[in-house]
C-alpha atoms as a PDB file:
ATOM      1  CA  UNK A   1       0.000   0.000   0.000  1.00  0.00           C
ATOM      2  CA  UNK A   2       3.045   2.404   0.821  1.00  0.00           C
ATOM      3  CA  UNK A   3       4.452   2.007  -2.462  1.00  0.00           C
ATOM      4  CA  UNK A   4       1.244   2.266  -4.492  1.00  0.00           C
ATOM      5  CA  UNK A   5       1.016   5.689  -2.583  1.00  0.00           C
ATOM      6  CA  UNK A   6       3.949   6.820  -3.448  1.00  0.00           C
ATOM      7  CA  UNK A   7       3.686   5.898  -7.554  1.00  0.00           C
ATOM      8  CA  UNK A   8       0.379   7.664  -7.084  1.00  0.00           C
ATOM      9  CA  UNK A   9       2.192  10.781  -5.868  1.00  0.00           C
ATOM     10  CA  UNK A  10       4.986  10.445  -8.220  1.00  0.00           C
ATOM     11  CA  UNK A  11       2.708  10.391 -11.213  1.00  0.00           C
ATOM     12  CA  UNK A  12       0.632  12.657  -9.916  1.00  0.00           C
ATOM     13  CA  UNK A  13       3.484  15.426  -9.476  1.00  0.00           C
ATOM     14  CA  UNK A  14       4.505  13.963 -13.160  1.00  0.00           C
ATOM     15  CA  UNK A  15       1.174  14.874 -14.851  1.00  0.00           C
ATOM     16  CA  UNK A  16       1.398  18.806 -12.622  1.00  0.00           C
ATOM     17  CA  UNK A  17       4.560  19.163 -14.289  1.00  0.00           C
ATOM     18  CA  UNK A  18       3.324  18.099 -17.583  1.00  0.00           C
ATOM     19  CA  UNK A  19       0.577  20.209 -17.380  1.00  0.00           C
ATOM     20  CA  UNK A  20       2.939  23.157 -16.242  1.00  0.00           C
ATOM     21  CA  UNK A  21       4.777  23.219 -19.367  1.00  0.00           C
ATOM     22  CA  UNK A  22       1.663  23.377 -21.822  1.00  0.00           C
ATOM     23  CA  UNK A  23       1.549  26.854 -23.443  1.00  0.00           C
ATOM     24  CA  UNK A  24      -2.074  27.266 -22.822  1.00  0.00           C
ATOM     25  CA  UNK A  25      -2.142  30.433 -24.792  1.00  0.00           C
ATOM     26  CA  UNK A  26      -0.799  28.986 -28.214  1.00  0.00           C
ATOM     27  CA  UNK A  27      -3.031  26.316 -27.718  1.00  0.00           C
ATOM     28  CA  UNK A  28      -5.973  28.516 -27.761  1.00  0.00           C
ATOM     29  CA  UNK A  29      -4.767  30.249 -30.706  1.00  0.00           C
ATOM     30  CA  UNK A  30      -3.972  27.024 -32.445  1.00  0.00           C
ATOM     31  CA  UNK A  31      -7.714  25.382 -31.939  1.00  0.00           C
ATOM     32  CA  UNK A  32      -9.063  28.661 -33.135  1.00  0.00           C
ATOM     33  CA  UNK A  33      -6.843  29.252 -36.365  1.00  0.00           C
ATOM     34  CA  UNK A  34      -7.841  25.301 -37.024  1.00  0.00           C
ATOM     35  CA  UNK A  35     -11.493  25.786 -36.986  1.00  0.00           C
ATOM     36  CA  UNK A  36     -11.376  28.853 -38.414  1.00  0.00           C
ATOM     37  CA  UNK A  37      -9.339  27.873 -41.565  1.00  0.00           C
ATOM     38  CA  UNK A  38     -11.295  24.296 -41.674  1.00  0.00           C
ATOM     39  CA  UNK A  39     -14.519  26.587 -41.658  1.00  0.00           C
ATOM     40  CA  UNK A  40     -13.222  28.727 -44.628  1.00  0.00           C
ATOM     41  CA  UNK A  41     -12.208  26.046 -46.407  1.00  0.00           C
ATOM     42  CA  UNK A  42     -15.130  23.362 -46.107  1.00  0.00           C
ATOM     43  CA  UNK A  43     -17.729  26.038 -46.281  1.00  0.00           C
ATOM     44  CA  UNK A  44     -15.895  28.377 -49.466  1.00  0.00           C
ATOM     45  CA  UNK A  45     -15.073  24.899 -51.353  1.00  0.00           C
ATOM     46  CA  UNK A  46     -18.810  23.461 -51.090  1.00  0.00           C
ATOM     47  CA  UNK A  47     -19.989  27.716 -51.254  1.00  0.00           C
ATOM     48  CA  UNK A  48     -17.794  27.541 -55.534  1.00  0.00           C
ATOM     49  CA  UNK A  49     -19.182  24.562 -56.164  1.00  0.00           C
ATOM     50  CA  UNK A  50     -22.806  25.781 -55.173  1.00  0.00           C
ATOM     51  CA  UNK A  51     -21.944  29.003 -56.736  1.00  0.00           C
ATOM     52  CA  UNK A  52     -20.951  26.787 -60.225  1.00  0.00           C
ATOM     53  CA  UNK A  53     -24.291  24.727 -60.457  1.00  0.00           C
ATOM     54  CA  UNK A  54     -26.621  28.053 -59.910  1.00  0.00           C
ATOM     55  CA  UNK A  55     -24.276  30.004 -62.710  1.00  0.00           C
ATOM     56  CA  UNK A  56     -25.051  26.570 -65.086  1.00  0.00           C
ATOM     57  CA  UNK A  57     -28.356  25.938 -63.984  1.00  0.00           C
ATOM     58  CA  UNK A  58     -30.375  29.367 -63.575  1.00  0.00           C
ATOM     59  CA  UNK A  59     -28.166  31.600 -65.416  1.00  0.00           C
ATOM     60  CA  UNK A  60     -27.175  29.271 -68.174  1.00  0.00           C
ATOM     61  CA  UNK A  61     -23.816  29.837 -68.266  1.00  0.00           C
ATOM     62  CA  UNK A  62     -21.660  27.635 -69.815  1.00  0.00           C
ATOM     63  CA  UNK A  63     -17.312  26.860 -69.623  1.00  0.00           C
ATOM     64  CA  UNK A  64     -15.432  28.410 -72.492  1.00  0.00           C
ATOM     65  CA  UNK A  65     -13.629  26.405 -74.498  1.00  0.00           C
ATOM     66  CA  UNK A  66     -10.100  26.175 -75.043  1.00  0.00           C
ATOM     67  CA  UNK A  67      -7.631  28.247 -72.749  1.00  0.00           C
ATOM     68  CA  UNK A  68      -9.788  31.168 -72.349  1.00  0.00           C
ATOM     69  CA  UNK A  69      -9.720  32.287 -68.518  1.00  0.00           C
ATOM     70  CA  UNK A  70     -13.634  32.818 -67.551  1.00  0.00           C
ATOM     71  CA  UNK A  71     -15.616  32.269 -64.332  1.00  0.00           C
ATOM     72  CA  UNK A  72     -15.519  28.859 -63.744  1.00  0.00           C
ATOM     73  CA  UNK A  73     -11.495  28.932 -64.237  1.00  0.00           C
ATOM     74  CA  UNK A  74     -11.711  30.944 -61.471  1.00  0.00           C
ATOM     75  CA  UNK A  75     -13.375  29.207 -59.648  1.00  0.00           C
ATOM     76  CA  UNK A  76     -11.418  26.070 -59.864  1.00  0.00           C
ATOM     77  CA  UNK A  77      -8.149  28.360 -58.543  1.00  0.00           C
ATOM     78  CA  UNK A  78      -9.792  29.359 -55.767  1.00  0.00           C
ATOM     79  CA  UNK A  79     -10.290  26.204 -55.239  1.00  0.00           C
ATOM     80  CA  UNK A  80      -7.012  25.038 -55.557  1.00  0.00           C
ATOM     81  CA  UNK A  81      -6.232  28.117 -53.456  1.00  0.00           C
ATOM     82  CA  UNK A  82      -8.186  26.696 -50.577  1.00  0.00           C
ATOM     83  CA  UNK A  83      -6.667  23.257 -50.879  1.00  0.00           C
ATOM     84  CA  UNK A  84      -3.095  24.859 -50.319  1.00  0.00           C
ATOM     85  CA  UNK A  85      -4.575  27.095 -47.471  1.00  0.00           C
ATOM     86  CA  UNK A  86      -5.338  24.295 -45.610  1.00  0.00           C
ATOM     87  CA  UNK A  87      -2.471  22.409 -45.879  1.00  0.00           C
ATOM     88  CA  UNK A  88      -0.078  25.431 -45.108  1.00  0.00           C
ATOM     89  CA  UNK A  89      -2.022  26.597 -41.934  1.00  0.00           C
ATOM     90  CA  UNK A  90      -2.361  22.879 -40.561  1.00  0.00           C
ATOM     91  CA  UNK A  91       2.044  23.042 -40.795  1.00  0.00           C
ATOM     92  CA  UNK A  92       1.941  26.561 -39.818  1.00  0.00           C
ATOM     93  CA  UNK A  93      -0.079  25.956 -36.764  1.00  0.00           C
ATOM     94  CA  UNK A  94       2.173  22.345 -35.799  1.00  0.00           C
ATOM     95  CA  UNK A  95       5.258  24.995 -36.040  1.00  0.00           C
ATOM     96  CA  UNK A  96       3.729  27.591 -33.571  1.00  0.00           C
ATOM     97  CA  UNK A  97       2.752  25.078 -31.292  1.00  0.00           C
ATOM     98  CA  UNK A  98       6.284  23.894 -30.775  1.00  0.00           C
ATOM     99  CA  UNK A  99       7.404  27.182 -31.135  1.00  0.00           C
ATOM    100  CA  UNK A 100       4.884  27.396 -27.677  1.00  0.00           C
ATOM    101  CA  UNK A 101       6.653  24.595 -26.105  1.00  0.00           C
ATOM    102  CA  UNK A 102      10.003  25.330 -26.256  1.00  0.00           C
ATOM    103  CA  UNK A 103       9.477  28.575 -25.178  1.00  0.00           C
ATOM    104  CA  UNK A 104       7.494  27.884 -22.069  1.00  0.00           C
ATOM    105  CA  UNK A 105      10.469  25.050 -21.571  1.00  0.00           C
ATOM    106  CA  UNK A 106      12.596  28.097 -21.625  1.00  0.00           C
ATOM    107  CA  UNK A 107      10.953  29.829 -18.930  1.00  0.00           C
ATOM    108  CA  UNK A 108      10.399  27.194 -16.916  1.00  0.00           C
ATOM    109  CA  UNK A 109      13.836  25.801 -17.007  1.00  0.00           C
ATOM    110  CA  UNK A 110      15.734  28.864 -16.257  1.00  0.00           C
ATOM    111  CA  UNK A 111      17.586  28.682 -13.461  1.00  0.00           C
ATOM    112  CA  UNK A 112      18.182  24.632 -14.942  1.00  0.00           C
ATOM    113  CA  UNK A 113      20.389  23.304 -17.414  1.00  0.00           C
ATOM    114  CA  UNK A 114      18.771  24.874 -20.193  1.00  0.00           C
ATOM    115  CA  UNK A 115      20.033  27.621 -22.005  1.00  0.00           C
ATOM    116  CA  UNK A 116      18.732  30.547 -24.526  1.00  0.00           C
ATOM    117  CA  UNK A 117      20.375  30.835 -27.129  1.00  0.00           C
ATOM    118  CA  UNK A 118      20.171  33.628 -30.087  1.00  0.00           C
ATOM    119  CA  UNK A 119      19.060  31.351 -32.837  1.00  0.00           C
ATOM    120  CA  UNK A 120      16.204  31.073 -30.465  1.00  0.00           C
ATOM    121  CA  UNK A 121      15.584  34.301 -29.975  1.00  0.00           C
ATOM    122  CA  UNK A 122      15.836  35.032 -34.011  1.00  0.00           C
ATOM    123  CA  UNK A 123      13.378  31.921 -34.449  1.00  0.00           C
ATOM    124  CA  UNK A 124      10.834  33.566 -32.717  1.00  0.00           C
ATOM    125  CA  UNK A 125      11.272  36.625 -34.282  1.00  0.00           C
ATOM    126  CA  UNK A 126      10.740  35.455 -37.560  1.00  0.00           C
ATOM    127  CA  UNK A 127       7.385  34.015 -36.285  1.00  0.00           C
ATOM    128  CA  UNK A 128       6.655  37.693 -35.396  1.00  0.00           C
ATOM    129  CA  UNK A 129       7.239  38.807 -38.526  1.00  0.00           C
ATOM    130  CA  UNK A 130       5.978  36.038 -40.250  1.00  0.00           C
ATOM    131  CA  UNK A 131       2.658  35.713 -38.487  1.00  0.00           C
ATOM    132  CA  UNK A 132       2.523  39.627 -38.791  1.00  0.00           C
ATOM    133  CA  UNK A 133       2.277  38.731 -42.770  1.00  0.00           C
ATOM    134  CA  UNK A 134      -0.178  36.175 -42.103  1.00  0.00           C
ATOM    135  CA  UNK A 135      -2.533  38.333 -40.414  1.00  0.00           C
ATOM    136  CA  UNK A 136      -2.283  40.996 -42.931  1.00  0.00           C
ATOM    137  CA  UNK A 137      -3.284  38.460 -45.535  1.00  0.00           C
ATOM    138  CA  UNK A 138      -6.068  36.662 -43.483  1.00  0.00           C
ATOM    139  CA  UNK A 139      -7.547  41.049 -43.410  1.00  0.00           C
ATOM    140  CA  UNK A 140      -7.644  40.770 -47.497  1.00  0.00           C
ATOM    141  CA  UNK A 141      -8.913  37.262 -48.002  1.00  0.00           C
ATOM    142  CA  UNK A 142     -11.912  38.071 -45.410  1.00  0.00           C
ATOM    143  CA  UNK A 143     -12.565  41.144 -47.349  1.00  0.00           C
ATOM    144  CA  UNK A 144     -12.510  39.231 -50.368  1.00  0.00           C
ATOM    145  CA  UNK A 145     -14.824  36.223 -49.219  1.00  0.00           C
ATOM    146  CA  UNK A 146     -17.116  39.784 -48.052  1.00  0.00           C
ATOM    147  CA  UNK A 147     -18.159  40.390 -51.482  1.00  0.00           C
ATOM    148  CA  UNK A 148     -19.961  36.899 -52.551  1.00  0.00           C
ATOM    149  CA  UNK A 149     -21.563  37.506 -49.206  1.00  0.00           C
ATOM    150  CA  UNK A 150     -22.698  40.331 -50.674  1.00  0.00           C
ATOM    151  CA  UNK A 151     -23.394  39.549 -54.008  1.00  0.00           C
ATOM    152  CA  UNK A 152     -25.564  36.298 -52.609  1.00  0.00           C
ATOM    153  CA  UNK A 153     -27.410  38.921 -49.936  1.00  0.00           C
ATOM    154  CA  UNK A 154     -28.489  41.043 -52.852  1.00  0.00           C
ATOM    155  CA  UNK A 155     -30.205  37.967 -54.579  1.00  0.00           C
ATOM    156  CA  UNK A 156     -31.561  36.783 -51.327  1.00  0.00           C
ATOM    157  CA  UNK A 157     -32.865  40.242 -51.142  1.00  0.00           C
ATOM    158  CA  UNK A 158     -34.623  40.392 -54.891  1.00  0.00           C
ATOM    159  CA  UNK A 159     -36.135  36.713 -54.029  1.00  0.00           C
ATOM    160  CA  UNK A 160     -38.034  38.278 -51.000  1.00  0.00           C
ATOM    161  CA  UNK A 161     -39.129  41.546 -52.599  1.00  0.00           C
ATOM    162  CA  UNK A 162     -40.531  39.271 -55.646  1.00  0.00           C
ATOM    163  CA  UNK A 163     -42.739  37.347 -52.772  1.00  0.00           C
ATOM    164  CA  UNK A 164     -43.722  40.484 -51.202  1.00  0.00           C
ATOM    165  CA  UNK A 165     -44.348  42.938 -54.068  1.00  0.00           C
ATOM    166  CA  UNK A 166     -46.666  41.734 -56.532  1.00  0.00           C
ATOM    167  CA  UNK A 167     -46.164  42.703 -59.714  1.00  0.00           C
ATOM    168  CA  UNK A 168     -42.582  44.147 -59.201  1.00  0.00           C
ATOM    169  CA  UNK A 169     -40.184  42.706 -61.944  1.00  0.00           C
ATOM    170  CA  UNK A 170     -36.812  42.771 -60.677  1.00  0.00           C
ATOM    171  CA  UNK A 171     -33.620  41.690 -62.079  1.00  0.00           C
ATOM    172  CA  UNK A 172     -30.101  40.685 -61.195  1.00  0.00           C
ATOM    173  CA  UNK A 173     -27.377  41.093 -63.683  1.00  0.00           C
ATOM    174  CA  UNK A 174     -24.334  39.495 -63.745  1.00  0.00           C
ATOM    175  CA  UNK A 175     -22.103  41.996 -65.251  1.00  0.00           C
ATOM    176  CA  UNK A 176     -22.622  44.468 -62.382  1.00  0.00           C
ATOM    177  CA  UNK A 177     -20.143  41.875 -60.581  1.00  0.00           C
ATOM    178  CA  UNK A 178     -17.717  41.741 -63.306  1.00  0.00           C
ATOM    179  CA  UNK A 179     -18.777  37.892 -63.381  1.00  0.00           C
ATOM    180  CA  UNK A 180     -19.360  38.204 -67.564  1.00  0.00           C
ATOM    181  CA  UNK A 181     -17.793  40.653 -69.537  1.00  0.00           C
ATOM    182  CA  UNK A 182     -20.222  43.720 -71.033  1.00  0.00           C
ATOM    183  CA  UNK A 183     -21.199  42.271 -74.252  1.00  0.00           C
ATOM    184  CA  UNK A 184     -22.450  38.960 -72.205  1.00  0.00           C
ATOM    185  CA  UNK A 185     -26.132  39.337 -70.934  1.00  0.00           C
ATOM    186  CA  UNK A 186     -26.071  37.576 -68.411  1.00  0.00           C
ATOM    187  CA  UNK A 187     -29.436  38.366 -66.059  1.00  0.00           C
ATOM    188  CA  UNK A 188     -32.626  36.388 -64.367  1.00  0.00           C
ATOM    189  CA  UNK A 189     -35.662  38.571 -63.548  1.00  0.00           C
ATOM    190  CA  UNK A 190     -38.874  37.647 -60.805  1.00  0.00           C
ATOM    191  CA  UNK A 191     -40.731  37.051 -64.018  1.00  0.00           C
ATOM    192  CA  UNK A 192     -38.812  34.432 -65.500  1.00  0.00           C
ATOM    193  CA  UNK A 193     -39.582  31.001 -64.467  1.00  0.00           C
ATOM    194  CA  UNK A 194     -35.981  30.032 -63.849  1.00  0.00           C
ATOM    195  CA  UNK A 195     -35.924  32.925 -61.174  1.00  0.00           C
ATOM    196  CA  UNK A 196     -38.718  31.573 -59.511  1.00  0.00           C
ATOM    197  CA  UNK A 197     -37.158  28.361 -59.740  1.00  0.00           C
ATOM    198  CA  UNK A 198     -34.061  29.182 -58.081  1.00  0.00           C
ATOM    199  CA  UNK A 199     -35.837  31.429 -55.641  1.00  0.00           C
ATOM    200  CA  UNK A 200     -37.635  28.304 -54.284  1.00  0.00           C
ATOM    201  CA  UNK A 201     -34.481  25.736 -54.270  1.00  0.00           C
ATOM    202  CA  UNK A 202     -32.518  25.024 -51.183  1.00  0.00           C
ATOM    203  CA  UNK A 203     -29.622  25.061 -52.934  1.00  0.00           C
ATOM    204  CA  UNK A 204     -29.454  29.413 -53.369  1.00  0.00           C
ATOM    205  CA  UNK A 205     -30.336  29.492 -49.312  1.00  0.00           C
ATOM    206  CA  UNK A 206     -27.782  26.723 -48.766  1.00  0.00           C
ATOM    207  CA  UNK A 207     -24.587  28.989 -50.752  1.00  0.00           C
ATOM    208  CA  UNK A 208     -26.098  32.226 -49.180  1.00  0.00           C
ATOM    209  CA  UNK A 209     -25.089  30.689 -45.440  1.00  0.00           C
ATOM    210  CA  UNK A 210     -22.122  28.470 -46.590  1.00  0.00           C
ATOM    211  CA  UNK A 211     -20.604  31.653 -47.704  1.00  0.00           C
ATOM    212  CA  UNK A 212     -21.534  33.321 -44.409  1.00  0.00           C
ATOM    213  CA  UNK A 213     -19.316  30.817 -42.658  1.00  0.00           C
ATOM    214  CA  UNK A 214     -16.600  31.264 -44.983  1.00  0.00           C
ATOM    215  CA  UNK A 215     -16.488  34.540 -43.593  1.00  0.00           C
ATOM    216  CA  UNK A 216     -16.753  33.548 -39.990  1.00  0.00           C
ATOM    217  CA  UNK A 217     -14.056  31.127 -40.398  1.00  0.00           C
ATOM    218  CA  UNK A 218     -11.889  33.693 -42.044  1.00  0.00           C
ATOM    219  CA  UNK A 219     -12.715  36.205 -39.255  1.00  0.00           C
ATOM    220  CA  UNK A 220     -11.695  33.265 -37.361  1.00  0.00           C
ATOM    221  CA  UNK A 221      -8.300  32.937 -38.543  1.00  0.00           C
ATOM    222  CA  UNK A 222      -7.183  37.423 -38.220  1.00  0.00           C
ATOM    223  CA  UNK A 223      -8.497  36.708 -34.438  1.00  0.00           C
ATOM    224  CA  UNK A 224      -5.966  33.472 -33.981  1.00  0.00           C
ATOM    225  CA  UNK A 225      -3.495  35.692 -35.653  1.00  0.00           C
ATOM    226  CA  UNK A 226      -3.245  38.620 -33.667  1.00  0.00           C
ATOM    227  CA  UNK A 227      -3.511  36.504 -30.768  1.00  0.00           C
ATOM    228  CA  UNK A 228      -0.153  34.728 -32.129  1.00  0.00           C
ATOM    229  CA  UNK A 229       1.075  37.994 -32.169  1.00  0.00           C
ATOM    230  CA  UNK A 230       0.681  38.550 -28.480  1.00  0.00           C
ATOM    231  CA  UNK A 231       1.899  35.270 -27.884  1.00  0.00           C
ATOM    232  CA  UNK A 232       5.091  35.353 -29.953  1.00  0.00           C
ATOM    233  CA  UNK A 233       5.784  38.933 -28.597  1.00  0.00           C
ATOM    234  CA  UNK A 234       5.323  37.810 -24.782  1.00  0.00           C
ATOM    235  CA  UNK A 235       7.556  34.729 -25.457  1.00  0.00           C
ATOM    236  CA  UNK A 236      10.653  37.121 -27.219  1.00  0.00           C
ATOM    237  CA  UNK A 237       9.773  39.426 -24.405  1.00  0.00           C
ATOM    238  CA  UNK A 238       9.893  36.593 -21.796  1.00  0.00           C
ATOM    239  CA  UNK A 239      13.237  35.137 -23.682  1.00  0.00           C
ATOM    240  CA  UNK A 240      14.965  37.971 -24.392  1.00  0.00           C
ATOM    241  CA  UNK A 241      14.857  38.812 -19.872  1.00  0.00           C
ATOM    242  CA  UNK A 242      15.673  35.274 -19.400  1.00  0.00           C
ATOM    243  CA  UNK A 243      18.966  35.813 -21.787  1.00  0.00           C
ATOM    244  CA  UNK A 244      20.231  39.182 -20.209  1.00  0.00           C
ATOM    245  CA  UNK A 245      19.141  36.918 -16.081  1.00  0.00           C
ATOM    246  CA  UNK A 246      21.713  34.243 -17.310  1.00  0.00           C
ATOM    247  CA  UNK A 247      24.523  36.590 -18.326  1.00  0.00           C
ATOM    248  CA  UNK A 248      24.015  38.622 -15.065  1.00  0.00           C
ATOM    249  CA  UNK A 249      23.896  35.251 -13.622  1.00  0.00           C
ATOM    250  CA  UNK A 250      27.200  34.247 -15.288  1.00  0.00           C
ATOM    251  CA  UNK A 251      29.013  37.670 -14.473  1.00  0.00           C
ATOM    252  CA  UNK A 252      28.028  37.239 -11.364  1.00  0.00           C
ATOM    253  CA  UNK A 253      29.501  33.271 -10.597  1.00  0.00           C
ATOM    254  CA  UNK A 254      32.553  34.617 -12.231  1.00  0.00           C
ATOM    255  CA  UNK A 255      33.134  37.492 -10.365  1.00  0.00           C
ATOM    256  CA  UNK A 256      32.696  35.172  -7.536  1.00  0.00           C
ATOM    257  CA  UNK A 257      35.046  32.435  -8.618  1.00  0.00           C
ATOM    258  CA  UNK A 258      37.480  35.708  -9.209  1.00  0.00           C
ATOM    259  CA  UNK A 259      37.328  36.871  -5.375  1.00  0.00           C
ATOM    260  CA  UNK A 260      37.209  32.943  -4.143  1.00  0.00           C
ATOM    261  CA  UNK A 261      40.680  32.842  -6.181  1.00  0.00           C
ATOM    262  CA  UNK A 262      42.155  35.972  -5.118  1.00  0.00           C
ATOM    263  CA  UNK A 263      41.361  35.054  -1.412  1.00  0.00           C
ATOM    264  CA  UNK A 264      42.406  31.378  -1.920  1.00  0.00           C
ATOM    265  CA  UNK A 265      45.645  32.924  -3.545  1.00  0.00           C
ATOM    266  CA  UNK A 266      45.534  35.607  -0.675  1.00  0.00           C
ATOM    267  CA  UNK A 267      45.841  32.721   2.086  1.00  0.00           C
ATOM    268  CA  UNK A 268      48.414  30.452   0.357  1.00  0.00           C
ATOM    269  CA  UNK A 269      50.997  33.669   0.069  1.00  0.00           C
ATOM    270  CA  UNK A 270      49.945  34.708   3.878  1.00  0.00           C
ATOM    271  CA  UNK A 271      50.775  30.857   4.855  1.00  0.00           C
ATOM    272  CA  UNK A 272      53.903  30.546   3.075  1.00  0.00           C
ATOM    273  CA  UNK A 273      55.251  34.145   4.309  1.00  0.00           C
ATOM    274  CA  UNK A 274      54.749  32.906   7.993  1.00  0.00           C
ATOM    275  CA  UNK A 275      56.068  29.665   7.061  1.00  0.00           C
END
C-alpha cells in the first residue's frame, strides 16, 4: 500500500509538471486558427461549387472552351487556393505550437540546465514577422470572401421583394459583378420562371449561409493571428529577460570564482610568508 502511494504521488506530481509546461495560450490560438481555416475552407469549397451549379443551372452559363480564362477557371483556382490554405495553416499551426513549447520550456527551465540561445531568440522573431504577414493576408482574403456575401445577400434580397411585391419585376445582372464581360447578358428577372425556380431551391439558401461561414471562419483565422502575435511577442519578451538573467547570472559566478581565487591565492601567500 506504501508504495502504491507513493507511484500515485509520483505520477501525480509527473502529470502537474506536464501540465505546467503546456503553453495554454498557443493552444488557444492554435484550436481557433484550425477551426477557423477548416470553416473557410469546407464552407468556401462546397460555397464555388454551389456558386458553379446556380451560374449553369439558372443563369445558363456555360465553360469556355479552349484556354480562355472565364468564371468557372476561377473558380477552380480558388479552389485550388483553398486546398493549399489548408495544408499550409495545418504546418503553420504544428510549427507555432512547438514554437509554444520550447518557449514555455525556456521559462520554466531557467535557473536549470537549459540555455537561450540567439538562434532562439531570431526563431521567434521570424514568427513575429511572419505571423505579422499572415494576419495581414487573413484582413484581405476576409474582405474578399465579403463580397460573394454580398453579391448572394443582394439575390436573397430580390427573391423576398418578388414574394412580397406583386407585380414588381426585378432583375439581377451578372455583369454588375464583373462575373461576364459587357457584351455577355447575363441576367434572371422575378418574371422568369428560372428565377422563380431558383428562388424556391434550397440550394441558393444553402450557398447564401455556406458563404456566411466562410467569412466567420476567415474572421476566425485574423483573431488566432493577432492573438499569435501577443503570444510570440510575450515569449521574445519573456526570452529575451531570461537571456540578459543568465549573463548577469554568469558575471556574477565569475566574479565570484574571481574573489574565491584571489582570497584562496591571498591565504596560500599569507601561509607561506609565515612559514
Amino acid at each position: 500500500n506504501l508504495r502504491t502511494f507513493f507511484f500515485l504521488v509520483g505520477c501525480f506530481e509527473c502529470c502537474i509538471k506536464c501540465l505546467g509546461g503546456i503553453p495554454y495560450a498557443s493552444l488557444i490560438a492554435t484550436i481557433l486558427l484550425y477551426a477557423g481555416v477548416a470553416l473557410f475552407c469546407g464552407c468556401g469549397h462546397e460555397a464555388l461549387s454551389g456558386t458553379v451549379n446556380i451560374l449553369q443551372t439558372y443563369f445558363e452559363m456555360t465553360r469556355a472552351a479552349g484556354d480562355v480564362i472565364d468564371v468557372f477557371t476561377m473558380i477552380d483556382i480558388f479552389k485550388y487556393v483553398i486546398y493549399g490554405v489548408a495544408a499550409a495553416f495545418f504546418v503553420y499551426g504544428i510549427l507555432l505550437m512547438v514554437e509554444g513549447f520550447f518557449t514555455t520550456g525556456a521559462i520554466k527551465d531557467l535557473y536549470g540546465d537549459f540555455k537561450i540561445t540567439t538562434c532562439g531568440r531570431c526563431v521567434s522573431a521570424w514568427f513575429i514577422m511572419l505571423t505579422y504577414i499572415f494576419m495581414l493576408a487573413w484582413l484581405g482574403v476576409t474582405a474578399f470572401t465579403s463580397l460573394p456575401v454580398y453579391m448572394y445577400f443582394n439575390l436573397w434580397t430580390i427573391c423576398r421583394n418578388a414574394t412580397v411585391v406583386d407585380g414588381a419585376n426585378l432583375c439581377l445582372d451578372l455583369r454588375q459583378y464583373g462575373i461576364v464581360t459587357i457584351g455577355e447578358e447575363k441576367k434572371v428577372c422575378t418574371s422568369s420562371e428560372s428565377f422563380i425556380k431558383m428562388c424556391d431551391s434550397n440550394e441558393l439558401n444553402m450557398t447564401f449561409h455556406l458563404f456566411i461561414v466562410a467569412l466567420a471562419g476567415a474572421g476566425a483565422a485574423v483573431i488566432a493571428m493577432v492573438h499569435y502575435l501577443m503570444v510570440l511577442s510575450a515569449n521574445w519578451a519573456y526570452v529575451k529577460d531570461a537571456c540578459r538573467m543568465q549573463k548577469y547570472e554568469d558575471i556574477k559566478s565569475k566574479e565570484e570564482q574571481e574573489l574565491h581565487d584571489i582570497h584562496s591565492t591571498r591565504s596560500k601567500e599569507r601561509l607561506n610568508a609565515y612559514t
